[in-house]
C-alpha atoms as a PDB file:
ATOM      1  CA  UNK A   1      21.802  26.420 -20.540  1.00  0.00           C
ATOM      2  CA  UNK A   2      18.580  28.535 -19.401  1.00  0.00           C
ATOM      3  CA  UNK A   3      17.258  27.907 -16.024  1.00  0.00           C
ATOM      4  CA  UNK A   4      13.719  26.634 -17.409  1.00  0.00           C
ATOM      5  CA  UNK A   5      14.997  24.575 -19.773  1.00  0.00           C
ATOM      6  CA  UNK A   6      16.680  22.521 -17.383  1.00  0.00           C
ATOM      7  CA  UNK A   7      13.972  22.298 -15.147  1.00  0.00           C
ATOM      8  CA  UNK A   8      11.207  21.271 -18.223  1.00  0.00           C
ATOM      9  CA  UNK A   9      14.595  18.728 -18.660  1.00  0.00           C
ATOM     10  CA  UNK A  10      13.744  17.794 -15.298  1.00  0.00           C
ATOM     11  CA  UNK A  11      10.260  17.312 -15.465  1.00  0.00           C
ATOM     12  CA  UNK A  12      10.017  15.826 -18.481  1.00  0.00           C
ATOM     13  CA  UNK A  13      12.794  13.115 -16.677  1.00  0.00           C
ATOM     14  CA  UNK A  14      10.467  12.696 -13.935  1.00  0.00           C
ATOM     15  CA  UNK A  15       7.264  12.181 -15.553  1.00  0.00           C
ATOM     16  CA  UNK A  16       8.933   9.634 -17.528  1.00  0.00           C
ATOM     17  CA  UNK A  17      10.482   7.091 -14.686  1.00  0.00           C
ATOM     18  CA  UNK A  18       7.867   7.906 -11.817  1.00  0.00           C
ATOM     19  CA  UNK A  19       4.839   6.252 -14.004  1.00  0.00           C
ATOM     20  CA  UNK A  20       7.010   3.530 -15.415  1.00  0.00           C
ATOM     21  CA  UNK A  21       8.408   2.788 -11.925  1.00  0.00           C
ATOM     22  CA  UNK A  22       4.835   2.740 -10.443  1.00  0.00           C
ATOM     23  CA  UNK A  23       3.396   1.215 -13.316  1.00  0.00           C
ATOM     24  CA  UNK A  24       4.744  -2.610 -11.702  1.00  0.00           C
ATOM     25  CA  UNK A  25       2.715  -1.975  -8.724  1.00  0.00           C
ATOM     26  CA  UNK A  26      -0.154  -0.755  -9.981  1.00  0.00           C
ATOM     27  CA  UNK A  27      -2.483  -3.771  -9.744  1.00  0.00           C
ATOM     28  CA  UNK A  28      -5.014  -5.557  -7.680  1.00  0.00           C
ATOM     29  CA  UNK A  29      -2.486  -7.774  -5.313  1.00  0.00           C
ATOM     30  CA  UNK A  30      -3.645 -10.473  -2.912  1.00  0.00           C
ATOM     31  CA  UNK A  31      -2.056 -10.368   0.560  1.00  0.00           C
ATOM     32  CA  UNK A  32       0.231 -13.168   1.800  1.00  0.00           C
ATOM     33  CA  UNK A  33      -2.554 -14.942   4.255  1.00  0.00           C
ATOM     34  CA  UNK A  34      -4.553 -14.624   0.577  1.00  0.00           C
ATOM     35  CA  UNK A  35      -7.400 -12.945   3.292  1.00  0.00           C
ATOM     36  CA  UNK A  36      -8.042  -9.845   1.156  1.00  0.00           C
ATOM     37  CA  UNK A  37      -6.931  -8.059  -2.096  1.00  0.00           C
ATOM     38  CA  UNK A  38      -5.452  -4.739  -2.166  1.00  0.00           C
ATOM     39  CA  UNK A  39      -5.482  -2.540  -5.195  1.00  0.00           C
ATOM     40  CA  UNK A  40      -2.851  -0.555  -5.612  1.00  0.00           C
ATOM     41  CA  UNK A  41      -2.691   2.619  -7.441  1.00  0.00           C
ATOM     42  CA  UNK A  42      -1.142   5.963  -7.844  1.00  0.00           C
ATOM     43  CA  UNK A  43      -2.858   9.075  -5.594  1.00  0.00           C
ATOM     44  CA  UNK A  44      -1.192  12.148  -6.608  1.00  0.00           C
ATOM     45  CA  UNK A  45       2.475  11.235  -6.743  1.00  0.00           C
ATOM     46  CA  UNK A  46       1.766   8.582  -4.440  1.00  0.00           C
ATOM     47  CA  UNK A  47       0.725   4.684  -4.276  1.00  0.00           C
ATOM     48  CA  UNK A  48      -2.413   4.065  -2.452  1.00  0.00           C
ATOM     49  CA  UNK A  49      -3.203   1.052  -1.457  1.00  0.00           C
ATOM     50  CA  UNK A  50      -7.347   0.004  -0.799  1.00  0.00           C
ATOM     51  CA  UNK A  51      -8.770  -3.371   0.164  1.00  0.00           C
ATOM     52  CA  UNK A  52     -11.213  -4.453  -2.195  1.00  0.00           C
ATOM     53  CA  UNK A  53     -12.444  -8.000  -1.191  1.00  0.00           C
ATOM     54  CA  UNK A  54     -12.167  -9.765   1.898  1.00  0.00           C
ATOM     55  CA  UNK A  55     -12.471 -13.949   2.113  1.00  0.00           C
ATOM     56  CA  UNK A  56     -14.569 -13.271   5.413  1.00  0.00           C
ATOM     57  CA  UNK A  57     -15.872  -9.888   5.030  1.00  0.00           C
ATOM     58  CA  UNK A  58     -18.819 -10.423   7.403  1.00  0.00           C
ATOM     59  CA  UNK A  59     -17.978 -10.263  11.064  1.00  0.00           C
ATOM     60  CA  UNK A  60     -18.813 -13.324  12.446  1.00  0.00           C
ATOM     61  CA  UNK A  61     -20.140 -12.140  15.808  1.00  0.00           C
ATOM     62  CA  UNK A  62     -22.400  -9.678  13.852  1.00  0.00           C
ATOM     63  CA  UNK A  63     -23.299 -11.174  10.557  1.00  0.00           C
ATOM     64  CA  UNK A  64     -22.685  -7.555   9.493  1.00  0.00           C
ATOM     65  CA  UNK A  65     -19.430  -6.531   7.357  1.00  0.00           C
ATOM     66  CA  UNK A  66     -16.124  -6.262   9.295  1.00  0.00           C
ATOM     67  CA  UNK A  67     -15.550  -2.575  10.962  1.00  0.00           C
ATOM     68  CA  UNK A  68     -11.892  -1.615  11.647  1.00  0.00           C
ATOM     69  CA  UNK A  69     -13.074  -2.140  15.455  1.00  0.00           C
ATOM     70  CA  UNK A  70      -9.451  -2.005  16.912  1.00  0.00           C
ATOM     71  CA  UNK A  71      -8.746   1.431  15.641  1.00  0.00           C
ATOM     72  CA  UNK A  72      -6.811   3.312  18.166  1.00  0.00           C
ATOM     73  CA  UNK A  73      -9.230   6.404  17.002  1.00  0.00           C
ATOM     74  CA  UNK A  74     -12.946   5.537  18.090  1.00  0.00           C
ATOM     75  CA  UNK A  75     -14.465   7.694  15.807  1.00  0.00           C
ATOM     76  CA  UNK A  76     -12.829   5.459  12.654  1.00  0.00           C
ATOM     77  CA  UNK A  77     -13.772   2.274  14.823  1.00  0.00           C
ATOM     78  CA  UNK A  78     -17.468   2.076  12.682  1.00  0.00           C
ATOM     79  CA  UNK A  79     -16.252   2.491   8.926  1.00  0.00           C
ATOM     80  CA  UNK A  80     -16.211  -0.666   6.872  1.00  0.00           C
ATOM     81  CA  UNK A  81     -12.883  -2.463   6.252  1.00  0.00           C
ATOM     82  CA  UNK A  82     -13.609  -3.222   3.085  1.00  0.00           C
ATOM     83  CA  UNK A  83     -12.840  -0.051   0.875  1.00  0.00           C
ATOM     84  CA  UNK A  84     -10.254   0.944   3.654  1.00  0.00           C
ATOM     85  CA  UNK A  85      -7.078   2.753   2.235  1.00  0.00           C
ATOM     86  CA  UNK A  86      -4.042   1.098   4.215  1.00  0.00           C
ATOM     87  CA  UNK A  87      -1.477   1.692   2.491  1.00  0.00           C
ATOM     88  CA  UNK A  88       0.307   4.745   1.223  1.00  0.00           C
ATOM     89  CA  UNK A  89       4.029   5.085   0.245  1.00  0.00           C
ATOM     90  CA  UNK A  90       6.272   7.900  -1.631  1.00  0.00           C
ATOM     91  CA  UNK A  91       8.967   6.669  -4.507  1.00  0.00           C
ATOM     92  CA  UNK A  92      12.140   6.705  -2.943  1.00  0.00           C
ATOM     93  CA  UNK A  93      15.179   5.108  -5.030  1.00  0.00           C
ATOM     94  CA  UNK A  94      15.959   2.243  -7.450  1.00  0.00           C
ATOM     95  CA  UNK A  95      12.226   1.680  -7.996  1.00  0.00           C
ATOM     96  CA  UNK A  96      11.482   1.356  -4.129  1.00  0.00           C
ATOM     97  CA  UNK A  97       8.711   3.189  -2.249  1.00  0.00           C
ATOM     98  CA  UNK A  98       8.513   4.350   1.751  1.00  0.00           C
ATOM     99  CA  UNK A  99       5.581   4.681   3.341  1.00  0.00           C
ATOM    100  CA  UNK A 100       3.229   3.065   5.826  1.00  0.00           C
ATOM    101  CA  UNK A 101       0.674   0.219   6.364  1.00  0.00           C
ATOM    102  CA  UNK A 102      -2.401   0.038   7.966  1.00  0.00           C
ATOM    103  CA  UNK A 103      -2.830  -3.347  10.108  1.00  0.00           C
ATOM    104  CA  UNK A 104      -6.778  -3.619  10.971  1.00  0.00           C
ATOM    105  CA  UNK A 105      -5.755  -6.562  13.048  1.00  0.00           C
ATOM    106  CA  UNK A 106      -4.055  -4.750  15.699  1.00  0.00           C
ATOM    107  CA  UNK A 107      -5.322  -1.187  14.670  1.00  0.00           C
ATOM    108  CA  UNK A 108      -1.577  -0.033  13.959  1.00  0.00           C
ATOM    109  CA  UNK A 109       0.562   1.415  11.359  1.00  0.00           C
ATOM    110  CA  UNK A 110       3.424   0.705  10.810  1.00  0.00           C
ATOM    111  CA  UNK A 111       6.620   1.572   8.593  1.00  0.00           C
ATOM    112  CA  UNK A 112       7.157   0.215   5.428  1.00  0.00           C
ATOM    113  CA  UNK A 113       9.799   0.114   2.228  1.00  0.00           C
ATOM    114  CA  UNK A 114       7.644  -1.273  -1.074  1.00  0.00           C
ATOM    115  CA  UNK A 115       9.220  -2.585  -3.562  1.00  0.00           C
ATOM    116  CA  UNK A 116       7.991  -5.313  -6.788  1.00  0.00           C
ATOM    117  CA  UNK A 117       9.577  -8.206  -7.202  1.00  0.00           C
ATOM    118  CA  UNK A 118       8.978 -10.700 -10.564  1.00  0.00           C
ATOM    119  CA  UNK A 119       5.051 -10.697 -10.495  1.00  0.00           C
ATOM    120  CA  UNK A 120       5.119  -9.923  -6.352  1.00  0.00           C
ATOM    121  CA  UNK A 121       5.008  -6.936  -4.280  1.00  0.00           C
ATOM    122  CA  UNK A 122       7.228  -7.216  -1.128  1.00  0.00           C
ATOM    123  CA  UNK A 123       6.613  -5.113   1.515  1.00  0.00           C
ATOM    124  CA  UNK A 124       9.249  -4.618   4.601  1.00  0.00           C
ATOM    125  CA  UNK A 125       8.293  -2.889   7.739  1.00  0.00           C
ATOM    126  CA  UNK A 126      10.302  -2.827  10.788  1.00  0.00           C
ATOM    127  CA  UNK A 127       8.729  -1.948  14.663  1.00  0.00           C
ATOM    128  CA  UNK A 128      11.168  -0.985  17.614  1.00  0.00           C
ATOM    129  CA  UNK A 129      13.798   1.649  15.142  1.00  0.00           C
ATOM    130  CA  UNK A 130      14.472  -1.766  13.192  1.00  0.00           C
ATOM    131  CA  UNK A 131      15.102  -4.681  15.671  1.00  0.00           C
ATOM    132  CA  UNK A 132      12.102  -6.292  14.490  1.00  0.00           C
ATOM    133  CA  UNK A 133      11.524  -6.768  10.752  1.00  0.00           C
ATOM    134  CA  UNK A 134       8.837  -8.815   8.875  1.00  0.00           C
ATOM    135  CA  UNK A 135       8.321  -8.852   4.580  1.00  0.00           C
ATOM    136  CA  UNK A 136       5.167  -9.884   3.305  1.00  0.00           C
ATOM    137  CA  UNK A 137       5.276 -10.742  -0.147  1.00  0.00           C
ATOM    138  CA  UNK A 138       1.199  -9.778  -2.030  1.00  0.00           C
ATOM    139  CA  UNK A 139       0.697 -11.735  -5.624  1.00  0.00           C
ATOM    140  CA  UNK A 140      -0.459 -10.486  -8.030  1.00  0.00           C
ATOM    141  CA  UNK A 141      -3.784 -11.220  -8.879  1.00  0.00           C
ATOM    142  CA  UNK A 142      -4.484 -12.050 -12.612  1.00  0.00           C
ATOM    143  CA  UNK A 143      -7.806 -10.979 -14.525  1.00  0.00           C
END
């Protein structure tokens, strides 16, 4: 068989499971503390995933909307959270993605294997090469 027909073989394969397998997690999902919404969405070959409403998004110190204040950076300490990208993952295997999440809370990212579930998105990251390991399983939001 000719070299370029196996790759467009190849291609064609790949275009038709990566959109299918990202397709499931492409929503708007709300987190497990139901504190904000992420939408999630493909960014190249990638999922991306933005906050996009907040149940507090005013600081309550301020009045004014939440910053990501504990940023290790300082120069990203003034941008809004709301509209922040925190999530980004590559597919891996067996419709899972691997990637890393933003938390605003504690200004750190972290590890993460992405994977949907029924009508939930369950995220697993792990801190310490694994001895500590947390899933947080996002809803999806309807509408």
């Amino acid at each position: 068989m000719n070299i370029r027909v196996i790759g467009a073989i190849i291609a064609l394969a790949a275009l038709a499971f990566g959109p299918a397998e990202a397709a499931g997690a492409n929503a708007v999902w709300l987190s497990n503390d139901g504190k904000a919404r992420i939408k999630v969405e493909p960014c190249g070959a990638n999922l991306c995933g933005t906050i996009v409403w907040l149940a507090d998004p005013l600081d309550p110190t301020t009045g004014k909307p939440k910053l990501d204040k504990n940023n290790p950076d300082s120069s990203l300490r003034s941008r809004p959270v709301l509209g922040l990208q925190m999530l980004e993952a590559k597919p891996d295997h067996d419709g899972q993605w691997q990637g890393t999440i933003y938390n605003g809370k504690n200004g750190k990212t972290y590890a993460v294997t992405i994977h949907v579930e029924d009508a939930a998105l369950k995220i697993e990251g792990c801190a310490m090469g694994g001895v500590f390991c947390r899933t947080q399983t996002w809803t999806r939001v309807s509408g």
